[in-house]
Every structure is written in structure tokens, then in C-alpha cells.
C-alpha atoms as a PDB file:
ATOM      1  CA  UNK A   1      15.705  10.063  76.938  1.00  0.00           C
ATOM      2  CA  UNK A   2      12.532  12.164  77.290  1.00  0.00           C
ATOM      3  CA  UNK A   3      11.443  12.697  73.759  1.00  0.00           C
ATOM      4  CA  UNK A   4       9.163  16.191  74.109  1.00  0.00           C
ATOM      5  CA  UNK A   5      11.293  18.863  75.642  1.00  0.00           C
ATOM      6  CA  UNK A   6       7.713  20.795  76.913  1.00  0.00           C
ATOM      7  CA  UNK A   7       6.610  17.590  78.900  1.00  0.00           C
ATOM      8  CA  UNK A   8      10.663  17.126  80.555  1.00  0.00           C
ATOM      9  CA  UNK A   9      11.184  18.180  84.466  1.00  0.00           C
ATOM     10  CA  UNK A  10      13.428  20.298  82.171  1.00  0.00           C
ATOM     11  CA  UNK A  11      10.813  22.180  81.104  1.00  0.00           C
ATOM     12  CA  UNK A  12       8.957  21.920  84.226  1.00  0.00           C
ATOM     13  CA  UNK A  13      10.773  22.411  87.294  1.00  0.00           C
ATOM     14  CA  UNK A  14      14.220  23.950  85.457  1.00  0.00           C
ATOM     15  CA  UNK A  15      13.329  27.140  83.423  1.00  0.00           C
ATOM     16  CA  UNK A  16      13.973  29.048  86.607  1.00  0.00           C
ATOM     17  CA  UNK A  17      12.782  33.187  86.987  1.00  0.00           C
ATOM     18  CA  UNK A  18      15.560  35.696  86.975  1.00  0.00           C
ATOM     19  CA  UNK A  19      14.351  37.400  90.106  1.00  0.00           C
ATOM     20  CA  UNK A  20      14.175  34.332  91.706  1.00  0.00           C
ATOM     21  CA  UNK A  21      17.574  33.119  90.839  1.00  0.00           C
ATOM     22  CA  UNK A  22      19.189  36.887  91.897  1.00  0.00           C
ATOM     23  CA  UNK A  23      17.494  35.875  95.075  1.00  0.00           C
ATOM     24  CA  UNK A  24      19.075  32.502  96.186  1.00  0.00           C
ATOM     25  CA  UNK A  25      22.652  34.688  94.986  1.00  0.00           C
ATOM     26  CA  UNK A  26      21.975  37.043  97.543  1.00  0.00           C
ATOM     27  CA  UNK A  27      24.179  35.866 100.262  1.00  0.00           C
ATOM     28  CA  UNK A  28      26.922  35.107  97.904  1.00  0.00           C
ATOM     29  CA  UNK A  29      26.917  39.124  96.184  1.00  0.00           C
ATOM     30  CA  UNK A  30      27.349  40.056  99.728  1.00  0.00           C
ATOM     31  CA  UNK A  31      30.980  38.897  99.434  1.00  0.00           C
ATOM     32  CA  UNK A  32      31.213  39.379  95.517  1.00  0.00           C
ATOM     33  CA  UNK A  33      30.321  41.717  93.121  1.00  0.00           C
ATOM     34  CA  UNK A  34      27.763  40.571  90.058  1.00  0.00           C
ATOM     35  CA  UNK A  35      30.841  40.973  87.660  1.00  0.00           C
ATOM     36  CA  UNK A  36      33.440  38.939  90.310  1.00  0.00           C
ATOM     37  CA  UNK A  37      30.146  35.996  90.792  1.00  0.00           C
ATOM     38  CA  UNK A  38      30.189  35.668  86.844  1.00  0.00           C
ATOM     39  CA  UNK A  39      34.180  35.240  86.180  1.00  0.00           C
ATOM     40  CA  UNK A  40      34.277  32.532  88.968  1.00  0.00           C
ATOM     41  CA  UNK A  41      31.545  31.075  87.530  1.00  0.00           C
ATOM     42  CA  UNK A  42      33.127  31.257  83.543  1.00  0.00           C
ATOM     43  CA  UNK A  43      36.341  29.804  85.346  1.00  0.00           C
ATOM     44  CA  UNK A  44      34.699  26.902  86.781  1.00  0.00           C
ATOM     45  CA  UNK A  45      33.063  26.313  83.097  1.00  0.00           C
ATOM     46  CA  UNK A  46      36.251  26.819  81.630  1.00  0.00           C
ATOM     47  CA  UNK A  47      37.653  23.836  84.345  1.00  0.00           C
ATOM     48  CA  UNK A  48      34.787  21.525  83.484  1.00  0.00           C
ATOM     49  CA  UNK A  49      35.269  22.055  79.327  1.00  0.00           C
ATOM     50  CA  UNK A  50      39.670  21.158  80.375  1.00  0.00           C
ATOM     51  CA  UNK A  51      38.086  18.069  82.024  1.00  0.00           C
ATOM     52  CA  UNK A  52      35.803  16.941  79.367  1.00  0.00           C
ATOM     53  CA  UNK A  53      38.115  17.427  76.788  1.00  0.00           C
ATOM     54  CA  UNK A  54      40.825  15.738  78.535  1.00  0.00           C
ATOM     55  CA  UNK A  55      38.734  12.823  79.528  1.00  0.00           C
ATOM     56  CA  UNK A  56      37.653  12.998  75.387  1.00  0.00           C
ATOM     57  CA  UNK A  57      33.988  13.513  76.335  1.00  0.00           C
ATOM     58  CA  UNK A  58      31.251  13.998  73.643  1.00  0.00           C
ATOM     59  CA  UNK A  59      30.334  18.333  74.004  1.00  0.00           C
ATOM     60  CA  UNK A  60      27.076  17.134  74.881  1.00  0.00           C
ATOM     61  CA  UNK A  61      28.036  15.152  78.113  1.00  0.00           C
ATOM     62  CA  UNK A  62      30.254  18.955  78.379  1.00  0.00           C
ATOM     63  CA  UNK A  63      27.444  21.263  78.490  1.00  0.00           C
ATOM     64  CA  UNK A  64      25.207  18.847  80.478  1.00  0.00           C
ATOM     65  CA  UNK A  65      27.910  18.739  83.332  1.00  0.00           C
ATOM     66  CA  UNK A  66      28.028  22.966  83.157  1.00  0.00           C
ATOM     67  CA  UNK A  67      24.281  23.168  83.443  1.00  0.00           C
ATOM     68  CA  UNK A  68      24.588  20.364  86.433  1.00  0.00           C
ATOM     69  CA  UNK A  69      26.957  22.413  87.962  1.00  0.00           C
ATOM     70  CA  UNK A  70      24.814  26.255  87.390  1.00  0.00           C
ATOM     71  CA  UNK A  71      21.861  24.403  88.480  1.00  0.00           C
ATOM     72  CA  UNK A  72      23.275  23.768  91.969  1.00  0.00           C
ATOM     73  CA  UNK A  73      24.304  27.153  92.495  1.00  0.00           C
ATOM     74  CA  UNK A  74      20.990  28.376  91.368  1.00  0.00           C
ATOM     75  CA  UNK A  75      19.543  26.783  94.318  1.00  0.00           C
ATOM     76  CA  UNK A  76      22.671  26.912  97.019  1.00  0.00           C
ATOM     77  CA  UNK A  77      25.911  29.208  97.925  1.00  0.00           C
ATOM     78  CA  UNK A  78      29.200  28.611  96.349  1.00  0.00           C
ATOM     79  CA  UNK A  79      30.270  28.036 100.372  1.00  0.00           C
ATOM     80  CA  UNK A  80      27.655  24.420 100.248  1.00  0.00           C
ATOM     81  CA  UNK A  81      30.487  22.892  98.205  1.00  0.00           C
ATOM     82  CA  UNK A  82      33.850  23.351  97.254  1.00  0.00           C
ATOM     83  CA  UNK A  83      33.345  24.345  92.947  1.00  0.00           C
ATOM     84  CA  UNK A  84      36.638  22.715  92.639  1.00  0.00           C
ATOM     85  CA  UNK A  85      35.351  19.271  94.133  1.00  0.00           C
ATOM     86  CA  UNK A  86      31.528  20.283  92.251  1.00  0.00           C
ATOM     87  CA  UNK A  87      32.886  20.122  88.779  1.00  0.00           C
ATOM     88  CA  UNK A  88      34.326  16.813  88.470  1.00  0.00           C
ATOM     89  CA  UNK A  89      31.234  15.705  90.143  1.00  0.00           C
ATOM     90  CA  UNK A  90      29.116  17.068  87.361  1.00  0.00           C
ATOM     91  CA  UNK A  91      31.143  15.299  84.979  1.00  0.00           C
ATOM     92  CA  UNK A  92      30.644  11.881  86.564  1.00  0.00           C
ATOM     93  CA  UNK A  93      27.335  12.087  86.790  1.00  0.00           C
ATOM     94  CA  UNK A  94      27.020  13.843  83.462  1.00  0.00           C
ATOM     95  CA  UNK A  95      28.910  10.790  81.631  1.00  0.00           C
ATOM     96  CA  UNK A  96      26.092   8.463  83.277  1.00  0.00           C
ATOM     97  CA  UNK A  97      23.107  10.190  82.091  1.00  0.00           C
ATOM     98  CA  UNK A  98      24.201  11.075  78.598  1.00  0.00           C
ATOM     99  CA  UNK A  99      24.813   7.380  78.527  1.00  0.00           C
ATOM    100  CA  UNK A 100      28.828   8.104  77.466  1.00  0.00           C
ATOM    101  CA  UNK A 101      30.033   4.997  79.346  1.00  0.00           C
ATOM    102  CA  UNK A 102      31.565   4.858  83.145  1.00  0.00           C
ATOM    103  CA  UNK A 103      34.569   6.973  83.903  1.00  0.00           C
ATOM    104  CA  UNK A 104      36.884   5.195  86.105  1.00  0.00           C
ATOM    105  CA  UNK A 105      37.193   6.812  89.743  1.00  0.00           C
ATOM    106  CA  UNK A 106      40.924   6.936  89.661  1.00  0.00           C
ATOM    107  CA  UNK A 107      41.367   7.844  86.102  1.00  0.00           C
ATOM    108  CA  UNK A 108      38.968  11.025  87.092  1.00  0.00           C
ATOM    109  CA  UNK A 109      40.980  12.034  89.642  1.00  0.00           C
ATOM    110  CA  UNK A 110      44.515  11.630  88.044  1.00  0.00           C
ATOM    111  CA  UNK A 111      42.879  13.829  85.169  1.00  0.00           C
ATOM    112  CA  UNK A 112      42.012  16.452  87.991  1.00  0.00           C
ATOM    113  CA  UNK A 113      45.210  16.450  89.690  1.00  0.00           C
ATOM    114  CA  UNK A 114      47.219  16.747  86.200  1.00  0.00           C
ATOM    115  CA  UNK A 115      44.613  19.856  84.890  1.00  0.00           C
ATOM    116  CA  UNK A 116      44.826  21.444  87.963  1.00  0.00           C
ATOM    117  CA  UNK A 117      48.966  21.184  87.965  1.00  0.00           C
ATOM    118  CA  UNK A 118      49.307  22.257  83.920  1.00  0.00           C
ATOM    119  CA  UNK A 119      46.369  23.990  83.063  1.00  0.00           C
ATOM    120  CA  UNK A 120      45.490  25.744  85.969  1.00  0.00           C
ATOM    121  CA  UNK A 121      48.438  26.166  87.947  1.00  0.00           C
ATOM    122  CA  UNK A 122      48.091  30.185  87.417  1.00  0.00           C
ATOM    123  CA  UNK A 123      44.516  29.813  89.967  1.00  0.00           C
ATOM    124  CA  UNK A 124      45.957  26.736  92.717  1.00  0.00           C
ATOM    125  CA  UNK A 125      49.362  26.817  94.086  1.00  0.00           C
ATOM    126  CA  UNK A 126      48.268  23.504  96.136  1.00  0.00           C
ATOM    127  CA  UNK A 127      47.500  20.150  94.518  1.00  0.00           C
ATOM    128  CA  UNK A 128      44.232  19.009  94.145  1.00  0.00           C
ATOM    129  CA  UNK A 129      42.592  18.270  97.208  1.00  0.00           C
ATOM    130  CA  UNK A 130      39.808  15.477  96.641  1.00  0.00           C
ATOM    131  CA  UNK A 131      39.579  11.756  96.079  1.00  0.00           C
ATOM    132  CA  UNK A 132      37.399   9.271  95.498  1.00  0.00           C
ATOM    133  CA  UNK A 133      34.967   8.640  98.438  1.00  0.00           C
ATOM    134  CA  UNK A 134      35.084  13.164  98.360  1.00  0.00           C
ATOM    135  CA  UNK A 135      33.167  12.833  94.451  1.00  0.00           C
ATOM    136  CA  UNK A 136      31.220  10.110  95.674  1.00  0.00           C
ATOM    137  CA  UNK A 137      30.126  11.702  98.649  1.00  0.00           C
ATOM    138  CA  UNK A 138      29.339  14.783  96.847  1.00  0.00           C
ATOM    139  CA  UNK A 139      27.284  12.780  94.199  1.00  0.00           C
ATOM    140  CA  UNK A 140      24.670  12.148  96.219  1.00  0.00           C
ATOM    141  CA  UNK A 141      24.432  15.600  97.293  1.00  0.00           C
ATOM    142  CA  UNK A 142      24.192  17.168  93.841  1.00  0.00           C
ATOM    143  CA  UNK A 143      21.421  14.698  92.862  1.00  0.00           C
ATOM    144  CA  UNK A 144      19.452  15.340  95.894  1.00  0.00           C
ATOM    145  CA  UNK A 145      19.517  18.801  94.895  1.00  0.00           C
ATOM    146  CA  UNK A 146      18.921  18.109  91.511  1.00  0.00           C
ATOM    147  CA  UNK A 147      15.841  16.811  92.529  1.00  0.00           C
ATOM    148  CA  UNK A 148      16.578  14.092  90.130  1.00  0.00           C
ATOM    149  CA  UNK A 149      15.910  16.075  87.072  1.00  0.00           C
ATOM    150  CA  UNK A 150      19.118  14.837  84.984  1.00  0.00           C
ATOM    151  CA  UNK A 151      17.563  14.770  81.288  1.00  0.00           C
ATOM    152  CA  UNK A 152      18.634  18.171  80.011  1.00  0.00           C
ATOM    153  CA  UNK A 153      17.573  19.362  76.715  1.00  0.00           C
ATOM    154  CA  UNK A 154      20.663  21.153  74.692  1.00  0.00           C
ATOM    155  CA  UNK A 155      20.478  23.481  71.863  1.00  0.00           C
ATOM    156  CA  UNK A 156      22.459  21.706  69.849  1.00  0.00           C
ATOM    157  CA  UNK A 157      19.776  19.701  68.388  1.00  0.00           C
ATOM    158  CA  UNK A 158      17.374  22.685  67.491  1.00  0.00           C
ATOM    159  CA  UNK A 159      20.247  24.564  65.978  1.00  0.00           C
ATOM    160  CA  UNK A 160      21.559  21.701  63.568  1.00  0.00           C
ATOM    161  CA  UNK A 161      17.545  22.019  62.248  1.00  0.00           C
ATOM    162  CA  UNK A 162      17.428  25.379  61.990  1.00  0.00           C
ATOM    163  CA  UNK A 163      20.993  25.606  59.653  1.00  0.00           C
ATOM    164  CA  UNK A 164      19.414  22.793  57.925  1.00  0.00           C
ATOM    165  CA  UNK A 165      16.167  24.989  57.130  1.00  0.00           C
ATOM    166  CA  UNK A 166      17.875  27.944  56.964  1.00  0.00           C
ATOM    167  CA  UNK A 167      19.913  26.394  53.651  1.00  0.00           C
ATOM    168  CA  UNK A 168      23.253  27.861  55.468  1.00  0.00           C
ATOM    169  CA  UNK A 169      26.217  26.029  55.152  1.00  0.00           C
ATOM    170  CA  UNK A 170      28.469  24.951  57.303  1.00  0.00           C
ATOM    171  CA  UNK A 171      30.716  27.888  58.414  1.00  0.00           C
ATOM    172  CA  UNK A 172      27.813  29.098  60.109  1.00  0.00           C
ATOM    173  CA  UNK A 173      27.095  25.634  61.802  1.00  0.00           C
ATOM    174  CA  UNK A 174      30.450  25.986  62.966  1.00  0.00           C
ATOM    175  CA  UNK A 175      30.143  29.526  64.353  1.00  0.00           C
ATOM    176  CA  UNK A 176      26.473  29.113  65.857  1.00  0.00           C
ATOM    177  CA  UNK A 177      27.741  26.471  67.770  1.00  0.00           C
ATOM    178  CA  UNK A 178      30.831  27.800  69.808  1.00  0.00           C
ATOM    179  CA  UNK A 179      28.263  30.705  70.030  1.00  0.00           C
ATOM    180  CA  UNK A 180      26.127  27.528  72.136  1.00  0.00           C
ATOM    181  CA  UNK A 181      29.098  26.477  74.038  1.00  0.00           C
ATOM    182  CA  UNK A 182      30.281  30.276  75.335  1.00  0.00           C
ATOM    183  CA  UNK A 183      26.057  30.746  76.001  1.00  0.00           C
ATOM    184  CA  UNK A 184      26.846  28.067  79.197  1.00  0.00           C
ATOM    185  CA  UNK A 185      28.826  30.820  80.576  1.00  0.00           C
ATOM    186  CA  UNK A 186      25.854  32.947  81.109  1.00  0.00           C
ATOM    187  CA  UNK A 187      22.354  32.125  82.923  1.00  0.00           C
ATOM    188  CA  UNK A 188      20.516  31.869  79.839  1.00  0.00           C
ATOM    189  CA  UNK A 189      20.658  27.540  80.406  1.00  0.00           C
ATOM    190  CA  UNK A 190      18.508  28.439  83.687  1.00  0.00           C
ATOM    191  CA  UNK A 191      15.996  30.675  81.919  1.00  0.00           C
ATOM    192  CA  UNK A 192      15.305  30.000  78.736  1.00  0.00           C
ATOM    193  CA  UNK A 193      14.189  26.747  76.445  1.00  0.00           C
ATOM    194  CA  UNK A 194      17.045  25.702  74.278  1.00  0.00           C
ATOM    195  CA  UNK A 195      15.143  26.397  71.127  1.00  0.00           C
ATOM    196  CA  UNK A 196      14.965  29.976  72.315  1.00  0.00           C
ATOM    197  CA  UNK A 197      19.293  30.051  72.908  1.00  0.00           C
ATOM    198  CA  UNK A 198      19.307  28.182  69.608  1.00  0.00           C
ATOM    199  CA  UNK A 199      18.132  30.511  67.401  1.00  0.00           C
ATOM    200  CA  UNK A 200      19.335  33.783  69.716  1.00  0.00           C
ATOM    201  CA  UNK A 201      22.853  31.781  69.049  1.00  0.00           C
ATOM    202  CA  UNK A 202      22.176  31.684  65.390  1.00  0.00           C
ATOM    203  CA  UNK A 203      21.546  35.259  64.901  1.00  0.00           C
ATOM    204  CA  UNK A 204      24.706  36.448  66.339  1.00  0.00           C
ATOM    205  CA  UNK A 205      26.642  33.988  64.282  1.00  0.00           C
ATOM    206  CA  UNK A 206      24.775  35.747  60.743  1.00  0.00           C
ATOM    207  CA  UNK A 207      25.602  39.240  62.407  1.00  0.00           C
ATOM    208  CA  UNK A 208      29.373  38.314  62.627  1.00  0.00           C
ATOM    209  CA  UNK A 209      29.474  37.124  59.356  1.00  0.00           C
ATOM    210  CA  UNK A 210      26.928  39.562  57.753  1.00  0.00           C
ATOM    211  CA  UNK A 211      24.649  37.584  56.163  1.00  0.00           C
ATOM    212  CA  UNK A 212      21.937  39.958  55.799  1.00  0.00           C
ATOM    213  CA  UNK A 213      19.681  37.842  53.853  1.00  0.00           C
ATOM    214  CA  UNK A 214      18.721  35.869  56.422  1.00  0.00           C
ATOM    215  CA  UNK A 215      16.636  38.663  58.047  1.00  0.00           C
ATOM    216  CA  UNK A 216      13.502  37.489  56.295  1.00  0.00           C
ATOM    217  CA  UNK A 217      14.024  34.504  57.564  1.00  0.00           C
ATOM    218  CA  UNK A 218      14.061  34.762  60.935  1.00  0.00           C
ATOM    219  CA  UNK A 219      11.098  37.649  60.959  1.00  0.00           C
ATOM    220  CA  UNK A 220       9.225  34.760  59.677  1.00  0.00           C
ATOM    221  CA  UNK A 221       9.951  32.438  62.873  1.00  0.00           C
ATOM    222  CA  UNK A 222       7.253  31.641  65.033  1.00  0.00           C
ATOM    223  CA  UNK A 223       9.054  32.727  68.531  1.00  0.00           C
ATOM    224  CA  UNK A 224       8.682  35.055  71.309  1.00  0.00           C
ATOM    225  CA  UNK A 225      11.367  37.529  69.552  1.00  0.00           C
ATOM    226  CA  UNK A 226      11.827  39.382  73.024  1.00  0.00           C
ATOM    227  CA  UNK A 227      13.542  36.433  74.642  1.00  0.00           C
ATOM    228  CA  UNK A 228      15.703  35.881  71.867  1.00  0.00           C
ATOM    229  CA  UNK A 229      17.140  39.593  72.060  1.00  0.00           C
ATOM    230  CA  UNK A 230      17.206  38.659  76.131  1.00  0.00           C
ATOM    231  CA  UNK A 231      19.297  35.732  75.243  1.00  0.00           C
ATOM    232  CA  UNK A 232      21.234  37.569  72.444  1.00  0.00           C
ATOM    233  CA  UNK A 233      21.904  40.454  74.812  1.00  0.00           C
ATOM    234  CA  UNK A 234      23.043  38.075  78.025  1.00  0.00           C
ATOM    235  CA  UNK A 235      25.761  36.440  75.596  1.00  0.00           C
ATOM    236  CA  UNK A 236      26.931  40.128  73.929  1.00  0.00           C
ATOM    237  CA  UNK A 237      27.286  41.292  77.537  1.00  0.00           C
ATOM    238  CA  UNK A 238      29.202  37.857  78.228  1.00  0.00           C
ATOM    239  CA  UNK A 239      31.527  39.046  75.203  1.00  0.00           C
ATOM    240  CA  UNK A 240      31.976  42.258  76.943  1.00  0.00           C
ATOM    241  CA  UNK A 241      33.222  41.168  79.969  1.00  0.00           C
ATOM    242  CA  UNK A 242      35.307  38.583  79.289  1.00  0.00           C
ATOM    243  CA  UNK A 243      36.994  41.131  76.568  1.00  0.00           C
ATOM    244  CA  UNK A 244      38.412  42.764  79.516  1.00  0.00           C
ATOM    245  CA  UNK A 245      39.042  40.044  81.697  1.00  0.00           C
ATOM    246  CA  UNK A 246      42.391  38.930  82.630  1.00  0.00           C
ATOM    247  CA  UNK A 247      41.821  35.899  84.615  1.00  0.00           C
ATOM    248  CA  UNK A 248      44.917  34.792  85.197  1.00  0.00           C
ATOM    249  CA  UNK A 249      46.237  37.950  86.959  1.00  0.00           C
ATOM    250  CA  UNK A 250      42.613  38.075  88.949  1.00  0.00           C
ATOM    251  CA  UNK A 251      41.577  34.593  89.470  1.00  0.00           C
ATOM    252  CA  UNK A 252      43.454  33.717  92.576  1.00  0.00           C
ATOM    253  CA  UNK A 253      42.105  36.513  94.471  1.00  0.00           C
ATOM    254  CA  UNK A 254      38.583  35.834  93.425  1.00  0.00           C
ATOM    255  CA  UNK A 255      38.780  32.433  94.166  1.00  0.00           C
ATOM    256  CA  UNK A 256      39.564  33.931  97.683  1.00  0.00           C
ATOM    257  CA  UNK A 257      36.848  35.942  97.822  1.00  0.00           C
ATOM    258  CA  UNK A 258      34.622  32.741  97.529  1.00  0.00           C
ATOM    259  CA  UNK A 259      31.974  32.694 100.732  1.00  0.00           C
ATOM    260  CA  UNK A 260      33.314  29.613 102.827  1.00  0.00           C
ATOM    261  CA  UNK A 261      31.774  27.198 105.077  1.00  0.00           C
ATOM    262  CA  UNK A 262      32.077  27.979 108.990  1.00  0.00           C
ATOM    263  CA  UNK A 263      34.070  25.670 110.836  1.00  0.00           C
ATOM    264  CA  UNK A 264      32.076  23.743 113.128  1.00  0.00           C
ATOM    265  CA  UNK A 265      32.014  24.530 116.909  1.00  0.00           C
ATOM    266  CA  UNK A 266      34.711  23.361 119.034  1.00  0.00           C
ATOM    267  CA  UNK A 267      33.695  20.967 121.882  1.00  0.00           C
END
């Protein structure tokens, strides 16, 4: 594991520009709306935490999968792969790297098939389509377009510190941390370091449960405080619209809406 997040590929090659990442998304917001391209893509986070959880993976290996699985789409259109066949791939390949131990093939896709028939029968009316040599296939893909960057830095490291120095106890550990998890449901993984989401995490967790004394405190941090209130703004406005949402009544026909591959010419 790369010790010093400012000399990572992370750090290097991953904290991506805004404009630049509405720019590769340009082909796919011809199809979707900015609102419709963020519920497919809190879905698809949603199917990778079912997955996780089912196959009783560490959070870490989790969020690592999610930011996987945003960093491909940063860089391609949701028609390059299937999402559906993209987020157990993530997972795979997330359990290597964060060192969890090897999921079996078969026990990966038995957990897909039986998440997709329970949990998300409401968004498939089929089965789920992919096997094996599908994942393995699509392995290769993702880590070519990876560019073999697979050490990502999480903020769950910087944010068990900062409770720590902050004196705080552990209902606000607690808090600040779902806080991380529903941040991978937003960009700010692509744009920010994870000391930044960290502490732009934190402070929504002491505005929710009004711990006004901490305000000292963070004036006294030595960070850029405009890309915290970036960060603390991108997960408010993730709040917002998933307030609203009812994905279960909308999700099939945004799945629908997803751009698809053209069929290749007939001979």
C-alpha cells in the first residue's frame, strides 16, 4: 500500500477537473438529464454496497469498488459496458487490491443472480445475465482503463484522526462516517483528496447534531475551506435529491434510458 497519499497515482493521475469530467458525460446527458445520470449512478452504488454486504466485505473493499466503478465512467459512456456486469467487476477486483482474500467466481455470481432476484427485482424483470468468462472478460477492460491505478486512498482513515483530535466521541464517529459512505454517491471521490471529504463529512455530522463548539475548531484547520463547502454542498445537494426520489417507481425506465451499444453491422 502506497504510504503518502500526495506521491499515489491517486493523487496524481485521479483528482480529475469538474469541467473535464462534465465533458467525457457529454454524450451520455444527450440521452439523460444531469438529475436522471446521478440516480442511475446512486442505484448502481446502492447494487455494489447489496453485493459487498452480501459477500460480508470489509466497507473499505465497498467504497474502493464504487470509486472503481465512477472512475470508469469518468473516462467512458455508460453504453462501453453494461453497469450491471461493471459492478460485480469492481468488486472482484476491489477484493484483490484491498488484499480481502479471493472471491470465488461462482460464489460471485450466485450472489448476483440472488440480489438481483430479492433485492432488486423492482429494477430487472429478467435474471441476471452474466457469468464467469463475462467478469473476467470485463476485468481486463476496467484495469486497462484504470490505467492500473488501483491504490485508492479513503477518508476513512483521516476522519477516525480527526474525531480522535477533535475529543468527539463516538456518536459522531458513527454519523461522520455514513456521511463518507453516502459522499460515494456524488463526484466528490473524483475531485477532491479524501482529507478534504473527511473533514467536509465531519462538519455536516456536528451540524446535524449541533455541536456548536466545534466551530473553533475547525476555523483553526489548516485547509483550503472553499473545497470543503464544495464537498459539503455536493453531498447536501445529494440529500436533496434523493429526498425526492422514488426509485423504485422510476428506476426501470431510467435504466431504459441508458445510451446502448450499436449492434454491429450485418454481413
Amino acid at each position: 500500500m502506497a504510504g503518502n497519499f500526495w506521491q499515489s497515482s491517486h493523487s496524481q493521475q485521479w483528482i480529475l477537473d469538474k469541467q473535464d469530467l462534465l465533458r467525457e458525460r457529454q454524450n451520455d446527458l444527450l440521452a439523460l438529464s444531469e438529475d436522471e445520470y446521478q440516480k442511475i449512478f446512486i442505484f448502481f452504488a446502492n447494487v455494489i454496497q447489496v453485493l459487498g454486504e452480501q459477500l460480508k466485505l470489509r466497507q473499505q473493499v465497498i467504497a474502493t469498488a464504487t470509486v472503481y466503478f465512477k472512475r470508469f465512467y469518468a473516462r467512458n459512456s455508460l453504453k462501453n459496458i453494461d453497469p450491471l456486469l461493471l459492478a460485480p467487476t469492481c468488486i472482484l477486483l476491489a477484493s484483490k487490491v484491498e488484499e480481502f482474500g479471493v472471491i470465488s467466481n461462482s460464489r460471485l455470481i450466485s450472489i448476483c443472480q440472488s440480489a438481483i432476484k430479492t433485492k432488486f427485482s423492482y429494477a430487472y424483470t429478467q435474471e441476471f445475465p452474466y457469468r464467469t468468462n463475462h467478469i473476467l472478460e470485463c476485468e481486463f477492460y476496467l484495469l486497462e482503463n484504470l490505467d492500473c491505478c488501483l491504490i485508492v486512498f479513503q477518508p476513512y482513515r483521516p476522519l477516525l484522526q480527526l474525531v480522535q483530535d477533535m475529543g468527539q466521541e463516538d456518536q459522531l464517529l458513527t454519523l461522520s462516517w455514513r456521511i463518507v459512505n453516502d459522499s460515494l454517491r456524488t463526484d466528490v471521490c473524483l475531485l477532491y483528496p479524501p482529507y478534504q471529504i473527511a473533514i467536509a463529512c465531519l462538519q455536516i455530522a456536528c451540524v446535524i447534531m449541533q455541536k456548536d463548539s466545534t466551530k473553533q475548531w475547525f476555523a483553526e484547520l489548516n485547509v483550503d475551506l472553499d473545497k470543503v463547502q464544495e464537498i459539503v454542498r455536493a453531498i447536501v445537494n445529494l440529500y436533496e435529491l434523493w429526498k425526492d426520489w422514488k426509485e423504485k417507481d422510476e428506476i426501470q425506465i431510467l435504466l431504459s434510458k441508458i445510451p446502448k451499444p450499436k449492434p454491429p453491422p450485418q454481413r
